[in-house]
C-alpha atoms as a PDB file:
ATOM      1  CA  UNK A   1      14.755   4.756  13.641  1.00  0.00           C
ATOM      2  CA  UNK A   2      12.996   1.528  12.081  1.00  0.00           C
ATOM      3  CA  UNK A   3      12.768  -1.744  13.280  1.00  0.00           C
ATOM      4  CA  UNK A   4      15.626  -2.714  10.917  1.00  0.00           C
ATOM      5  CA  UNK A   5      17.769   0.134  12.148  1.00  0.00           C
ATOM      6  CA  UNK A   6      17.876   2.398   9.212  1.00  0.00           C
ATOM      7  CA  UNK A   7      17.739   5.939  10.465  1.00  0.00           C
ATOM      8  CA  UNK A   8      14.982   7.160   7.947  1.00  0.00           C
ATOM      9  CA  UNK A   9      13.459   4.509   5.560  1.00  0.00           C
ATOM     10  CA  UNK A  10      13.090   5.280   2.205  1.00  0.00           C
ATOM     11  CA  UNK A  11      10.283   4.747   1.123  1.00  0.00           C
ATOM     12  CA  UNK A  12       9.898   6.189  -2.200  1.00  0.00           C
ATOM     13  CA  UNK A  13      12.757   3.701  -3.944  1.00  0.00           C
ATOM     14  CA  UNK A  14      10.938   1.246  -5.906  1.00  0.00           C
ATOM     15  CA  UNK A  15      11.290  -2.553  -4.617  1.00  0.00           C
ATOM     16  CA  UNK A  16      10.639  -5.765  -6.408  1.00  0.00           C
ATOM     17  CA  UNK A  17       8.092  -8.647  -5.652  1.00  0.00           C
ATOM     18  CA  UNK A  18       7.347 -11.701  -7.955  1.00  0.00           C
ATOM     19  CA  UNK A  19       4.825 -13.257  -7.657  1.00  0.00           C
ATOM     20  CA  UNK A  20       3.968 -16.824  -9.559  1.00  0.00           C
ATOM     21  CA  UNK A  21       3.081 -14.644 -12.943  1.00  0.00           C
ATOM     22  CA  UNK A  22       5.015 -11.786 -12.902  1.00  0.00           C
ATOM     23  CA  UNK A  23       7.103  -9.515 -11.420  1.00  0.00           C
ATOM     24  CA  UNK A  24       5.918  -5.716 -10.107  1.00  0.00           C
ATOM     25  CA  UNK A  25       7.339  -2.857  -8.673  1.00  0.00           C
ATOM     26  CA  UNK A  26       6.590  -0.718  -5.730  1.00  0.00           C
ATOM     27  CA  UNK A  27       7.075   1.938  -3.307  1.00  0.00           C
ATOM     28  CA  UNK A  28       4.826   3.525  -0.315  1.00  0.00           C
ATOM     29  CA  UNK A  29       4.239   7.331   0.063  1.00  0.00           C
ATOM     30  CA  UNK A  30       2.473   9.554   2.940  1.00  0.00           C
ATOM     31  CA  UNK A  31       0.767  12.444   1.511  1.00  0.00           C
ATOM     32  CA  UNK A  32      -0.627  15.525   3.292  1.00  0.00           C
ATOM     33  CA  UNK A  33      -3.554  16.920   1.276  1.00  0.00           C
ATOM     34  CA  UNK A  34      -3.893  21.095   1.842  1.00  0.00           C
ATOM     35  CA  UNK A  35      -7.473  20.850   2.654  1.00  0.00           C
ATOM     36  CA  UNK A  36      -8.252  17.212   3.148  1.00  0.00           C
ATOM     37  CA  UNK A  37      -7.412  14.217   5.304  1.00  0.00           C
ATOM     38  CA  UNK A  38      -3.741  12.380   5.330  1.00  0.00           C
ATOM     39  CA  UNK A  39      -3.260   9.417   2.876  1.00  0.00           C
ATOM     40  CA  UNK A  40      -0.797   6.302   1.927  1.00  0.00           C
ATOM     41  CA  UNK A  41      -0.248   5.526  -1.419  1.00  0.00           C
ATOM     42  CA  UNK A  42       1.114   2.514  -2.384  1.00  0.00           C
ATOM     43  CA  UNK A  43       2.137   2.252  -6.171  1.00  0.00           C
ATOM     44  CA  UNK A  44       2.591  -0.670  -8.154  1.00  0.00           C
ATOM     45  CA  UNK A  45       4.282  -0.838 -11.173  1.00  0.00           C
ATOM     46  CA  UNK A  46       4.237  -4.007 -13.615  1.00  0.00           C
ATOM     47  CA  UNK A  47       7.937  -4.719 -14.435  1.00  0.00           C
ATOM     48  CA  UNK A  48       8.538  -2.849 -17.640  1.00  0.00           C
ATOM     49  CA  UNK A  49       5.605  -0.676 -17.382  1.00  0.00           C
ATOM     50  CA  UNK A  50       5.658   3.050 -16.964  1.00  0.00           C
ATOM     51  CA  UNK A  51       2.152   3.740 -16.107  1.00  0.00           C
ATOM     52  CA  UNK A  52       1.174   2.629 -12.427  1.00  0.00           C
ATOM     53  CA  UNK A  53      -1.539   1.396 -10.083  1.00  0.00           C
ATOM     54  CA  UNK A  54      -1.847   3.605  -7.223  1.00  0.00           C
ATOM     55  CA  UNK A  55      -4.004   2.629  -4.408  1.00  0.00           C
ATOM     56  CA  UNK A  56      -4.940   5.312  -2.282  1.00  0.00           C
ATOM     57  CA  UNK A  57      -5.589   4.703   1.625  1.00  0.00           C
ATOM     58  CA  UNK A  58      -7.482   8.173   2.829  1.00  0.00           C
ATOM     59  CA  UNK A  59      -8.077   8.627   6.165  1.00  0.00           C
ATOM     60  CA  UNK A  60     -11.531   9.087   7.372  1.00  0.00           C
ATOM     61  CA  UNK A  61     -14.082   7.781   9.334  1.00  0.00           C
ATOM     62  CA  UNK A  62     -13.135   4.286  11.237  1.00  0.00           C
ATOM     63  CA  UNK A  63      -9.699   4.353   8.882  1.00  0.00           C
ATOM     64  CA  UNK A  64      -6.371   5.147   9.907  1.00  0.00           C
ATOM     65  CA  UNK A  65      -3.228   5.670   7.637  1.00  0.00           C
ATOM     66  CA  UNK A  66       0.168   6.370   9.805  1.00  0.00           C
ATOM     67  CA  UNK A  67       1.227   9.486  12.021  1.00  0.00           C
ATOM     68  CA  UNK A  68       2.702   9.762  15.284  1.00  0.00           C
ATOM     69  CA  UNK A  69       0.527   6.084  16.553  1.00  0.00           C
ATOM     70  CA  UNK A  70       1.418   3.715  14.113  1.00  0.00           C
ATOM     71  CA  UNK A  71       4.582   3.142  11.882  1.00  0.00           C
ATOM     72  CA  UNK A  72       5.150   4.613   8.327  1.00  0.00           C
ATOM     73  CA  UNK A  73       2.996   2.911   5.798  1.00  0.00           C
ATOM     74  CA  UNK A  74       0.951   1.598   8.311  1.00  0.00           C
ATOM     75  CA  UNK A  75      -3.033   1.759   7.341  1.00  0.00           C
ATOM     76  CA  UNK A  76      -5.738   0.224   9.757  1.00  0.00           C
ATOM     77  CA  UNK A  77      -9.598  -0.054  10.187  1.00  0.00           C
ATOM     78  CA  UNK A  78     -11.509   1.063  13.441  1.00  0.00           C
ATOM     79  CA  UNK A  79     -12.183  -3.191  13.825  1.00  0.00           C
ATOM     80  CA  UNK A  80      -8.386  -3.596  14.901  1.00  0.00           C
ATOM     81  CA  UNK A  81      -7.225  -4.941  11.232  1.00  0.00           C
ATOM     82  CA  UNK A  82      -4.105  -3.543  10.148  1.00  0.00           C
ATOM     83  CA  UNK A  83      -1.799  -3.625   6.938  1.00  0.00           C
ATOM     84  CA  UNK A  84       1.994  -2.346   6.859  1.00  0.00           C
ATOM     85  CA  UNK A  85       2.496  -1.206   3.152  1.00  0.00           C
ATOM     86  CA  UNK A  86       6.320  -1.573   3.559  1.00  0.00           C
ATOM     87  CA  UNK A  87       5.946  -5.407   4.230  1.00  0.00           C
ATOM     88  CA  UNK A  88       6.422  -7.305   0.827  1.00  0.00           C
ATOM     89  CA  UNK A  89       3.359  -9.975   2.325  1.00  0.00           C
ATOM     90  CA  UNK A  90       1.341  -6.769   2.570  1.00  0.00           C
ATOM     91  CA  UNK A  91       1.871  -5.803  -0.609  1.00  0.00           C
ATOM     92  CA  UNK A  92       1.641  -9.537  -2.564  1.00  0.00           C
ATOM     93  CA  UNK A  93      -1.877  -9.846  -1.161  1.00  0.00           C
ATOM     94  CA  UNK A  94      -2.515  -6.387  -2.190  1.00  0.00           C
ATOM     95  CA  UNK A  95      -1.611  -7.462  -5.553  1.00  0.00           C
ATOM     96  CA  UNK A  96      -3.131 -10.542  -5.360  1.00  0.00           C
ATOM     97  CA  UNK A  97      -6.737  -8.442  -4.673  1.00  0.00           C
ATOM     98  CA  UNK A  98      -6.025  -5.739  -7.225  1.00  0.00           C
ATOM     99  CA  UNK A  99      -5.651  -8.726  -9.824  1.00  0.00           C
ATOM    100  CA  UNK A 100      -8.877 -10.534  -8.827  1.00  0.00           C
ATOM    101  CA  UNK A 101     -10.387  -7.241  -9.329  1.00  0.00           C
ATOM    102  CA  UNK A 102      -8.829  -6.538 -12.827  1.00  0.00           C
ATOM    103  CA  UNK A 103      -6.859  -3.356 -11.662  1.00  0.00           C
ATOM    104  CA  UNK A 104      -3.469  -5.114 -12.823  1.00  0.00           C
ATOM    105  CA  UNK A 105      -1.085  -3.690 -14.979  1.00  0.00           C
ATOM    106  CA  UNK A 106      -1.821   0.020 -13.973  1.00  0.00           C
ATOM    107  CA  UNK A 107      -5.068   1.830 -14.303  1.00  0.00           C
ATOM    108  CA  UNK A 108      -4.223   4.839 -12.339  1.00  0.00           C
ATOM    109  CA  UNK A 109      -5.847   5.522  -8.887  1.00  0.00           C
ATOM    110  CA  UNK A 110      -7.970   4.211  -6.925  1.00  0.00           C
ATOM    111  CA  UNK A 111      -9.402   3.632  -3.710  1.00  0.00           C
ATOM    112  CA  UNK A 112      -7.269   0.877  -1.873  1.00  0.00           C
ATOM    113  CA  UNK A 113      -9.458   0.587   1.193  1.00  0.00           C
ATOM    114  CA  UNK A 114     -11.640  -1.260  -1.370  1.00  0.00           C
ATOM    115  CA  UNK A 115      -9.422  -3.939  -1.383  1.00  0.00           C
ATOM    116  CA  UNK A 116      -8.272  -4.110   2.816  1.00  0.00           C
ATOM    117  CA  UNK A 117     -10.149  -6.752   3.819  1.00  0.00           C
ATOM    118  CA  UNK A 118      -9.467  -9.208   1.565  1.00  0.00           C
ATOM    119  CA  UNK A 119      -6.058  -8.629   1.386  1.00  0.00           C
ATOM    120  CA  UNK A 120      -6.195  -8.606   4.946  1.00  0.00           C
ATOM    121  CA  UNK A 121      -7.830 -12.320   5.092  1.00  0.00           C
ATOM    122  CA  UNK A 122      -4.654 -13.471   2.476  1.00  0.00           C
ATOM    123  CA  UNK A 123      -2.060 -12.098   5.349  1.00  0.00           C
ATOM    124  CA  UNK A 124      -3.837 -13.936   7.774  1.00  0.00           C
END
């Protein structure tokens, strides 16, 4: 059960945000690879778009995405940072970073722990 209550979130619906400039799409995913490490995936759609930005948090050395110690969508860094990829601030300064970076409207996957920490410093 979730904070909220709701017996099994779902977290593969797509939920809006707007922001100032426009208005995206997203939803959070775990993924177990066959042969590698765990991941979350956090997709972001532009509103009207088809093609999306997937930012990919792999587990691996100092970085944590959810299992049985931290809630769903949860990713976090050995240095105690964390970011919940269900939370809506979570996922404006996500957007926020993938825009300074020029990865907005959708330019398939990439590596989201690449943009943590400064989202991180935004949620602050």
């Amino acid at each position: 059960m979730s904070a909220y209550g709701d017996p099994m979130p779902n977290n593969h619906r797509l939920r809006r945000l707007a922001t100032e400039d426009a208005v995206h799409l997203w939803s959070v995913r775990h993924r177990h690879a066959r042969t590698g490490p765990c991941e979350e995936v956090l997709s972001l759609y532009a509103e009207g778009s088809k093609v999306p930005l997937r930012l990919v948090f792999r587990e691996g050395e100092g970085r944590y995405v959810s299992e049985a110690l931290m809630a769903t969508g949860c990713v976090a860094k050995s240095d105690s940072k964390a970011l919940n990829l269900r939370e809506p601030g979570a996922v404006r300064q996500l957007v926020n970073a993938a825009r300074a970076a020029g990865w907005l409207p959708g330019v398939g996957e990439r590596d989201g722990w690449v943009l943590f920490d400064a989202a991180f410093r935004g949620a602050g």
